[in-house]
N, C-alpha and C. Protein backbone atom coordinates (compact mmCIF):
# COMPACT_ATOMS: atom_id res chain seq x y z
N UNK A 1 0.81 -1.20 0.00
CA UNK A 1 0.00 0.00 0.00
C UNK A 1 0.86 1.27 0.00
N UNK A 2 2.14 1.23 0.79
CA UNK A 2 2.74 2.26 0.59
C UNK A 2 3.07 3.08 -0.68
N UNK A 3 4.31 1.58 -1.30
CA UNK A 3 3.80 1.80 -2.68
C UNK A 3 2.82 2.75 -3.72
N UNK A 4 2.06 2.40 -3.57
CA UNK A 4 0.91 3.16 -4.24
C UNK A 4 1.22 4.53 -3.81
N UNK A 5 1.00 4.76 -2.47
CA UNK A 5 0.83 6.25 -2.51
C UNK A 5 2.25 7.11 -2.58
N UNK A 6 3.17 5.99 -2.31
CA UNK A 6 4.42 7.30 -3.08
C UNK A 6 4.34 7.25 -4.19
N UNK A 7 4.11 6.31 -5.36
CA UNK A 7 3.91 6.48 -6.96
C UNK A 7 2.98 7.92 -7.05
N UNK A 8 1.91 7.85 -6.34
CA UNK A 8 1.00 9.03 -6.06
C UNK A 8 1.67 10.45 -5.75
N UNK A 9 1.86 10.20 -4.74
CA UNK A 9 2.88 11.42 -4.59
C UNK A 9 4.18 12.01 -5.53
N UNK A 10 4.91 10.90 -5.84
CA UNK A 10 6.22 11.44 -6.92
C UNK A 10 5.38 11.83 -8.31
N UNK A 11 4.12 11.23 -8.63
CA UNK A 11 3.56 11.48 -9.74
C UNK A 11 3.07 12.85 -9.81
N UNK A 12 2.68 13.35 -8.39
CA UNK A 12 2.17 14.36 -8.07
C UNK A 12 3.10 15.95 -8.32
N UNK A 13 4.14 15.73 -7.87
CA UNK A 13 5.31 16.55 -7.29
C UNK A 13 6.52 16.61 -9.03
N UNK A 14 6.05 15.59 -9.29
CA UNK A 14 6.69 16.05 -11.17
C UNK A 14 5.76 16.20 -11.95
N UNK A 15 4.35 15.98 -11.81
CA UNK A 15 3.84 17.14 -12.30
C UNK A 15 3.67 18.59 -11.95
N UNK A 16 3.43 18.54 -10.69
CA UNK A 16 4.12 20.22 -10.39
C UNK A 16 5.26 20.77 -11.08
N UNK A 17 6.27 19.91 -10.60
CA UNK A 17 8.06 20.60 -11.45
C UNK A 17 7.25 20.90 -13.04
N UNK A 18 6.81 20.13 -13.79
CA UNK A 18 6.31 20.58 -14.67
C UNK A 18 5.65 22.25 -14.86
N UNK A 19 4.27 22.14 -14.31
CA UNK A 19 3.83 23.45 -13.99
C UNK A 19 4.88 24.70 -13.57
N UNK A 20 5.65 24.32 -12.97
CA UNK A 20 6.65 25.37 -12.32
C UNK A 20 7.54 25.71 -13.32
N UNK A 21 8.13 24.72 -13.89
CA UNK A 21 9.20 25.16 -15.41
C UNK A 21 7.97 25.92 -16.44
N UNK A 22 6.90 25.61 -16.43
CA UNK A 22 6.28 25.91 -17.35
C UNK A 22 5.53 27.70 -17.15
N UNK A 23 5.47 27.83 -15.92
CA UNK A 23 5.15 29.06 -15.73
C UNK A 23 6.18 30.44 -15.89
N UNK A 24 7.51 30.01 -16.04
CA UNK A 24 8.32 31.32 -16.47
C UNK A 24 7.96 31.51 -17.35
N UNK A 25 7.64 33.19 -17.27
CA UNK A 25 6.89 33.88 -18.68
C UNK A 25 8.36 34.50 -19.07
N UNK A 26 9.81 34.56 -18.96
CA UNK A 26 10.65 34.33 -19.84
C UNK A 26 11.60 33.32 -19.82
N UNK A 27 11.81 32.19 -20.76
CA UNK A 27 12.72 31.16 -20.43
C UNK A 27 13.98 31.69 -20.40
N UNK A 28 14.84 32.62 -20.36
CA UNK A 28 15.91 32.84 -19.85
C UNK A 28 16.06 33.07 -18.40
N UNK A 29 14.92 33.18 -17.88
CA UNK A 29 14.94 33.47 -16.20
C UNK A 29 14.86 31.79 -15.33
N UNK A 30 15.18 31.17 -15.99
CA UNK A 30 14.85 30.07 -15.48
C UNK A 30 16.44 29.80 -15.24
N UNK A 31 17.14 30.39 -15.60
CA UNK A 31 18.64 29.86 -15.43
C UNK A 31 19.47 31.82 -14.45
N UNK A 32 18.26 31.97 -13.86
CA UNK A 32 18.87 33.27 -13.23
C UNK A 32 19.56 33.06 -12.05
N UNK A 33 20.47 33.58 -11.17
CA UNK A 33 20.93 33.55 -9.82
C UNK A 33 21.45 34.66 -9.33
N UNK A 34 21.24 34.99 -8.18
CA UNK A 34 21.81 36.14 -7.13
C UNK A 34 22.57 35.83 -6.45
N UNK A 35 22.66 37.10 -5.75
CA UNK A 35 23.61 36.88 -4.39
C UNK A 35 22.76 36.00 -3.29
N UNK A 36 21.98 35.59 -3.31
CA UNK A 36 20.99 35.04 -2.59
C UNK A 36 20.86 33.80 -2.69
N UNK A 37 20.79 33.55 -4.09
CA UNK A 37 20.15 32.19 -4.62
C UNK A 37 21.31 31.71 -5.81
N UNK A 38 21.89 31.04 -5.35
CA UNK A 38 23.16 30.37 -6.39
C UNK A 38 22.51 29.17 -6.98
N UNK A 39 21.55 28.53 -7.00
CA UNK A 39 21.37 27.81 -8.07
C UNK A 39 19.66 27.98 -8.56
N UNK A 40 20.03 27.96 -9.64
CA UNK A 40 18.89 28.38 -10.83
C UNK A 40 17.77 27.12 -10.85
N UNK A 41 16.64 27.54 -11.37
CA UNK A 41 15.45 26.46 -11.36
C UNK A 41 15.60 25.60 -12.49
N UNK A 42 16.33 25.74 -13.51
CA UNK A 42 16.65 25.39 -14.60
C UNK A 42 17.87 24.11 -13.93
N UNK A 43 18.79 24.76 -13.34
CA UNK A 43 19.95 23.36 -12.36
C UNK A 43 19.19 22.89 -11.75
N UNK A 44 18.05 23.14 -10.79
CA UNK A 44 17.68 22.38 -9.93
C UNK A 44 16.58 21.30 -10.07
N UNK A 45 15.81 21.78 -11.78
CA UNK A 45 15.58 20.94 -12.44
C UNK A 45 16.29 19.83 -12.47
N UNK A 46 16.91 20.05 -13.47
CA UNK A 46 18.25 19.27 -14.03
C UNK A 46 18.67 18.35 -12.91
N UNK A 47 18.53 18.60 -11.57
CA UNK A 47 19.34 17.57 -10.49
C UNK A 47 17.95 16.75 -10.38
N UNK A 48 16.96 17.37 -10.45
CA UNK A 48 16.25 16.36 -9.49
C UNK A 48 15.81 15.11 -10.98
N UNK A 49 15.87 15.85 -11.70
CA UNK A 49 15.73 14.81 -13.10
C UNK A 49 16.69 13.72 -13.09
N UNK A 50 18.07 14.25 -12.89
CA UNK A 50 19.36 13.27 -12.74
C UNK A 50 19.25 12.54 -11.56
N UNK A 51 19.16 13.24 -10.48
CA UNK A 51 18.65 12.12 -9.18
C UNK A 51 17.68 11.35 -9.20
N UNK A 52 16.75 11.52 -9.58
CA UNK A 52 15.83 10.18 -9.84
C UNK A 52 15.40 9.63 -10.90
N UNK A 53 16.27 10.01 -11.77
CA UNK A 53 16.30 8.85 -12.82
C UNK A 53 17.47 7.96 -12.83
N UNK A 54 18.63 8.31 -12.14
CA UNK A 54 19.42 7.29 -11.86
C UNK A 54 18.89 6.55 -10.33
N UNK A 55 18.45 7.09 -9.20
CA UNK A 55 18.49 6.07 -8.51
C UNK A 55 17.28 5.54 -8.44
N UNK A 56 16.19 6.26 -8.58
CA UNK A 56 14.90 4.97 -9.33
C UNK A 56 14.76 4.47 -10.36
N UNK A 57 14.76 5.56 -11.84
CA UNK A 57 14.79 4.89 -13.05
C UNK A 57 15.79 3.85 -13.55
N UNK A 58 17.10 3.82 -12.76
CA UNK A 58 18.65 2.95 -12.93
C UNK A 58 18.42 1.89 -12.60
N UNK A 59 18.33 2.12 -11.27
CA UNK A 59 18.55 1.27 -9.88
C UNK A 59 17.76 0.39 -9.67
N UNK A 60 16.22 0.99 -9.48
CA UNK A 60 15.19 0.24 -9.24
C UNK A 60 14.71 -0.52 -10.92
N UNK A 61 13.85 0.53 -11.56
CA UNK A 61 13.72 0.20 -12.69
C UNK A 61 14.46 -0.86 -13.91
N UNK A 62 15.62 -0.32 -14.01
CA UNK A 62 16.47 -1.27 -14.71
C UNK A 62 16.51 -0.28 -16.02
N UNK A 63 16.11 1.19 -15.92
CA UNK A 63 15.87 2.21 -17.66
C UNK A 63 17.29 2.10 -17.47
N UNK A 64 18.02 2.34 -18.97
CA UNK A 64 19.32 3.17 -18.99
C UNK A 64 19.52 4.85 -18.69
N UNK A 65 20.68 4.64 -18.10
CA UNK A 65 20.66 6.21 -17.52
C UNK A 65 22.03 6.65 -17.45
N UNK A 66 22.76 7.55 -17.78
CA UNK A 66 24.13 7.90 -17.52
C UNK A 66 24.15 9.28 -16.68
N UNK A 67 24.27 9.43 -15.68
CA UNK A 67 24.33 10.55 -15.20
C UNK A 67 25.13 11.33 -15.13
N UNK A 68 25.18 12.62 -15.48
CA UNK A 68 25.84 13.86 -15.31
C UNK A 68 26.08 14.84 -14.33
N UNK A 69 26.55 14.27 -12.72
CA UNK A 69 25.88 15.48 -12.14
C UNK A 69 26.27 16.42 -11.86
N UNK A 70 27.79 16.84 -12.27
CA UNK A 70 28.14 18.23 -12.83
C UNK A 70 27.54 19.00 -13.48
N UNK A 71 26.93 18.41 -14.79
CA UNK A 71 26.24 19.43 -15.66
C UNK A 71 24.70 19.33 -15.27
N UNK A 72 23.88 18.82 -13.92
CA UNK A 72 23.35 19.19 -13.52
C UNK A 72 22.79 20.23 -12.42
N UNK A 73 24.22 20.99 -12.59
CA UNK A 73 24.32 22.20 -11.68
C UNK A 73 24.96 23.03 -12.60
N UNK A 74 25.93 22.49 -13.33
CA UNK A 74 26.79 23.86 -14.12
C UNK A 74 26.45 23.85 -15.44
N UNK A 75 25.45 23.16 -16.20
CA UNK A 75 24.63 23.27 -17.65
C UNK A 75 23.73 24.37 -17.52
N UNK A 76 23.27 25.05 -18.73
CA UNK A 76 22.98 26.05 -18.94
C UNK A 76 22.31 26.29 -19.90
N UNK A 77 21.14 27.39 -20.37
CA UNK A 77 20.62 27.20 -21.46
C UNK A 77 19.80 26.24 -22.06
N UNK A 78 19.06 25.12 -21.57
CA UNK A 78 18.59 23.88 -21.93
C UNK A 78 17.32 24.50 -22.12
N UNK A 79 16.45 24.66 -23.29
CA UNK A 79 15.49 25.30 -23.97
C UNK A 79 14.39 24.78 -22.81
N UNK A 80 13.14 25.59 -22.49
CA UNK A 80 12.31 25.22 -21.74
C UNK A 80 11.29 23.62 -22.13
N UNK A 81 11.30 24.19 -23.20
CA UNK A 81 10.79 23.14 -24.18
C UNK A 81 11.00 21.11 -23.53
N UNK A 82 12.59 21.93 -23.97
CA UNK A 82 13.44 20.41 -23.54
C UNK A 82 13.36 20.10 -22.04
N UNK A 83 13.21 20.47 -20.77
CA UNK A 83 13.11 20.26 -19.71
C UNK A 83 11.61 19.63 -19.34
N UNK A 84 10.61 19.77 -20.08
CA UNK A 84 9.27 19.95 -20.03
C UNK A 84 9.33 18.28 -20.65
N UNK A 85 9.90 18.00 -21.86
CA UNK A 85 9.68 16.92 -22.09
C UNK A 85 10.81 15.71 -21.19
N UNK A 86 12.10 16.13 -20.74
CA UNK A 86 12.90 15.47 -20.06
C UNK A 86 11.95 14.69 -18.65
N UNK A 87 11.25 16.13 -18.25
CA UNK A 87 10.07 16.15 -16.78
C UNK A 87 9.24 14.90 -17.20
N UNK A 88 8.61 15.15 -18.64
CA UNK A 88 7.24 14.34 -18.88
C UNK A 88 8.19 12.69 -18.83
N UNK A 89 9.15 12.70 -19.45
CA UNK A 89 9.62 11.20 -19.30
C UNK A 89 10.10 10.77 -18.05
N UNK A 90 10.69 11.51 -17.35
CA UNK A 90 10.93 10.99 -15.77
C UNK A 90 9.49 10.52 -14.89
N UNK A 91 8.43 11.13 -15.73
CA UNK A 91 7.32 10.86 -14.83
C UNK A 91 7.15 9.59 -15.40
N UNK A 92 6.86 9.09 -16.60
CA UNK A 92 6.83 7.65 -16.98
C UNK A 92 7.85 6.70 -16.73
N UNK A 93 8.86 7.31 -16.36
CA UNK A 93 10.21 6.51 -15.75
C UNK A 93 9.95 5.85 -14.41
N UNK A 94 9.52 7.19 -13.45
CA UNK A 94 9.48 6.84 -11.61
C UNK A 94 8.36 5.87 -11.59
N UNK A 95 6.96 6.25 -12.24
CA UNK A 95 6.01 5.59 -12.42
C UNK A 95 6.07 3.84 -12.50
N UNK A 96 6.97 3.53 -14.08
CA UNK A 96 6.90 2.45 -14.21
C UNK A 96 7.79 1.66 -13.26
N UNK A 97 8.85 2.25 -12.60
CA UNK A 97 10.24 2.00 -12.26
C UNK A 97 9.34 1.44 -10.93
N UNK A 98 8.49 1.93 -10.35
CA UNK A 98 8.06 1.87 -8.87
C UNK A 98 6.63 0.72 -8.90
N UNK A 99 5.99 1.15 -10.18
CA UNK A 99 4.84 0.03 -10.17
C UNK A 99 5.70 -1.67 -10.21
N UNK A 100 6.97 -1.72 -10.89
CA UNK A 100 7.48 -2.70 -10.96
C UNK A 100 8.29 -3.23 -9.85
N UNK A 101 8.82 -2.72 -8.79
CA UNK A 101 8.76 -3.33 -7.25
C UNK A 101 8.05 -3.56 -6.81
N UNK A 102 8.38 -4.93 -6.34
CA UNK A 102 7.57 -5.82 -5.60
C UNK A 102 7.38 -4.85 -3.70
N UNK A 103 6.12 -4.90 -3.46
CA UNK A 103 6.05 -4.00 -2.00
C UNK A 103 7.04 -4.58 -1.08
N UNK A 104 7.50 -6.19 -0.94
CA UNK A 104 7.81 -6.81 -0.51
C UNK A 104 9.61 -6.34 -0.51
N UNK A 105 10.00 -5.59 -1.31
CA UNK A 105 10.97 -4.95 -1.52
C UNK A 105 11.25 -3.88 -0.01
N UNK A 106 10.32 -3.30 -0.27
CA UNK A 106 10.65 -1.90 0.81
C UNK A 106 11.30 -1.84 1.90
N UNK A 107 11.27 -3.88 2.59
CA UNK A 107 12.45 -3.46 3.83
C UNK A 107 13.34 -4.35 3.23
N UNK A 108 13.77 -4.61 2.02
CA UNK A 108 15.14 -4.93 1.91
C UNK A 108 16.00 -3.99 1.78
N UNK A 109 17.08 -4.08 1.48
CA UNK A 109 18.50 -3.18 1.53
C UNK A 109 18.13 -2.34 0.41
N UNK A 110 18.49 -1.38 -0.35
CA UNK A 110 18.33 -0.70 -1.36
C UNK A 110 20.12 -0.63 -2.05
N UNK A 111 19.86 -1.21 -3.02
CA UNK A 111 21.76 -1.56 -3.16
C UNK A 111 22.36 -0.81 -3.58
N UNK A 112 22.77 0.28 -3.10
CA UNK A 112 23.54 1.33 -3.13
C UNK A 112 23.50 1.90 -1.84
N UNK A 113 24.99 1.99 -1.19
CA UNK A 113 24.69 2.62 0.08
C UNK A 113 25.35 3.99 -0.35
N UNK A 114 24.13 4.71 -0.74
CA UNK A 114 23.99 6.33 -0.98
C UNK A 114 24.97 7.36 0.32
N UNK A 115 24.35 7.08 1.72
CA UNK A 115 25.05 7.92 2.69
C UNK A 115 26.19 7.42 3.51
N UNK A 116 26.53 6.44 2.90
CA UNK A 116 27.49 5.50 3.51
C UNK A 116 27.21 4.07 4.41
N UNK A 117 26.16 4.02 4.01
CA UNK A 117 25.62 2.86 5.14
C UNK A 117 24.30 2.25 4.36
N UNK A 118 23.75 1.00 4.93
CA UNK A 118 22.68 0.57 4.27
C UNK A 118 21.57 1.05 4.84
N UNK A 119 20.52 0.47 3.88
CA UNK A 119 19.04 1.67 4.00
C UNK A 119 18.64 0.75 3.59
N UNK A 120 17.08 0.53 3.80
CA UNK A 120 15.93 0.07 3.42
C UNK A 120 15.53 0.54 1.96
N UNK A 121 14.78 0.14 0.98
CA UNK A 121 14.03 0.90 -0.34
C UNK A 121 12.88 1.91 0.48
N UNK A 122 12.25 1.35 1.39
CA UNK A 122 11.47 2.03 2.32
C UNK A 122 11.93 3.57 2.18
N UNK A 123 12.55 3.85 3.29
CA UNK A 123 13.82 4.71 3.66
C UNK A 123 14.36 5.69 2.68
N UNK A 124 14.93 5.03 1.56
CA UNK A 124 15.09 5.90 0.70
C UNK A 124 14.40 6.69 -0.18
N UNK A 125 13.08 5.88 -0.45
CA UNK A 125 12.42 6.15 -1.26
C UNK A 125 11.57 7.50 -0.49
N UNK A 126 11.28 7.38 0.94
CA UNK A 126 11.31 9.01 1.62
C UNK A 126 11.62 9.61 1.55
N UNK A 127 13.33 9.24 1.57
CA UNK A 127 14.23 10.60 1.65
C UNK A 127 14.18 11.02 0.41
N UNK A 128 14.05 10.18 -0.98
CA UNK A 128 14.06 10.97 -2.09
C UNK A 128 13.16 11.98 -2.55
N UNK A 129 11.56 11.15 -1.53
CA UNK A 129 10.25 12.32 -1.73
C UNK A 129 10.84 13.43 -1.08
N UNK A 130 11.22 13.77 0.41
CA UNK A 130 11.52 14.91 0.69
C UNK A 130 12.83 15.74 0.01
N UNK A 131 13.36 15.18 -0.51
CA UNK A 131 14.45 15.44 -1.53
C UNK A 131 14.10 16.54 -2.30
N UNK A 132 13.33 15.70 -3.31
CA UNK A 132 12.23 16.08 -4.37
C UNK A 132 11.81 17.25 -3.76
N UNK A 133 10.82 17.30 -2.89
CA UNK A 133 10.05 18.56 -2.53
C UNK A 133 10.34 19.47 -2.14
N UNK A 134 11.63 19.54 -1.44
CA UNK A 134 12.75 20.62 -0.74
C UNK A 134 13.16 21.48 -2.11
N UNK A 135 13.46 20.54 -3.05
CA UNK A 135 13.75 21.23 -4.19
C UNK A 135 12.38 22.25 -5.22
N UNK A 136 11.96 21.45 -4.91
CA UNK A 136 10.47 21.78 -5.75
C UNK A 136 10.01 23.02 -5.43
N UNK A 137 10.05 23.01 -3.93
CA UNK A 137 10.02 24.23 -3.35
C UNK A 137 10.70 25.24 -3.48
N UNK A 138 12.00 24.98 -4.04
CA UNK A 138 13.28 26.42 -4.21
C UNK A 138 12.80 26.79 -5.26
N UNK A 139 12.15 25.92 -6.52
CA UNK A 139 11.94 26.08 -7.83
C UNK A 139 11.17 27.24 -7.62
N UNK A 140 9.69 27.22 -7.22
CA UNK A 140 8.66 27.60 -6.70
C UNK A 140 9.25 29.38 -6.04
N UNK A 141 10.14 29.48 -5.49
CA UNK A 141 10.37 30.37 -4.90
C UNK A 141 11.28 31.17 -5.88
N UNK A 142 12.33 30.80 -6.77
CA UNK A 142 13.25 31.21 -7.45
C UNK A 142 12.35 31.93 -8.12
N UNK A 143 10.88 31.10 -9.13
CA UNK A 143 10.65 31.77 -10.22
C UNK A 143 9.73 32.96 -9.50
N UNK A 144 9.50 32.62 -8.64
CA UNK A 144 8.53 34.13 -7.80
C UNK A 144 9.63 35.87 -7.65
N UNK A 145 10.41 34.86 -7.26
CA UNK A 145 11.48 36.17 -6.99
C UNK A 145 12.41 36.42 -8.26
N UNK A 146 12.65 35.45 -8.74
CA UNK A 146 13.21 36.24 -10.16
C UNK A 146 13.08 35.96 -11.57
N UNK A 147 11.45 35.55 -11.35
CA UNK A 147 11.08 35.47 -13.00
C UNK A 147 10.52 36.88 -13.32
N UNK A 148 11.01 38.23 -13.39
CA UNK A 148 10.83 39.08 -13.51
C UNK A 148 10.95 39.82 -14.65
């Protein structure tokens, strides 16, 4: 049952990122930063796309994935367009990647020890929702304050 409702939720929260890339009324502001705010909604895109498509879409799933995660902070310029459809496929990625674990999964190990130690799929799969949303939230705030 859990299951279900984080598919629910991550389904939920990249369609938002969607809405949120999609609401800069200029796509060059999507890659803006201050003295305030050093990374752009456009990078922070870009990470949370690279973070969970390698460690759900990779890991769990079995999609191919090569990750970049330098140039998911220091890439630049990636047409709005293209982020919008990168978004729409990560959502069919987490989706399928998660309908295809078995629930019975969630207290095994998750095979990658990410923070140095082992974790449950349970476990991680939290920390990646609050991950996700911490970010989602900067998005949310960046384009308020400097989609101007």
């Amino acid at each position: 049952m859990i299951l279900d409702e984080l598919i629910r939720l991550f389904e939920r929260d990249i369609k938002r990122m969607k809405v949120e890339i999609d609401a800069y009324s200029k796509e060059e502001n999507l890659w803006k930063v201050d003295q305030r705010i050093t990374n752009s909604a456009g990078n922070l895109c870009l990470h949370l796309i690279g973070n969970m498509s390698y460690f759900v879409g990779k890991e769990i799933g079995g999609f191919q994935y090569v990750r970049d995660r330098d140039f998911e902070f220091a890439g630049k310029n990636v047409p709005k367009s293209e982020l919008i459809a990168m978004i729409e496929k990560l959502e069919h990625v987490v989706t399928a990647s998660l309908e295809g674990l078995d629930e019975c999964m969630l207290e095994k190990d998750y095979p990658l020890e990410v923070f140095g130690s082992k974790m449950t799929y349970n476990f991680f799969l939290i920390h990646l929702f609050g991950h996700f949303s911490y970010h989602l939230g900067q998005i949310n705030y960046h384009r308020r304050i400097l989609d101007k």
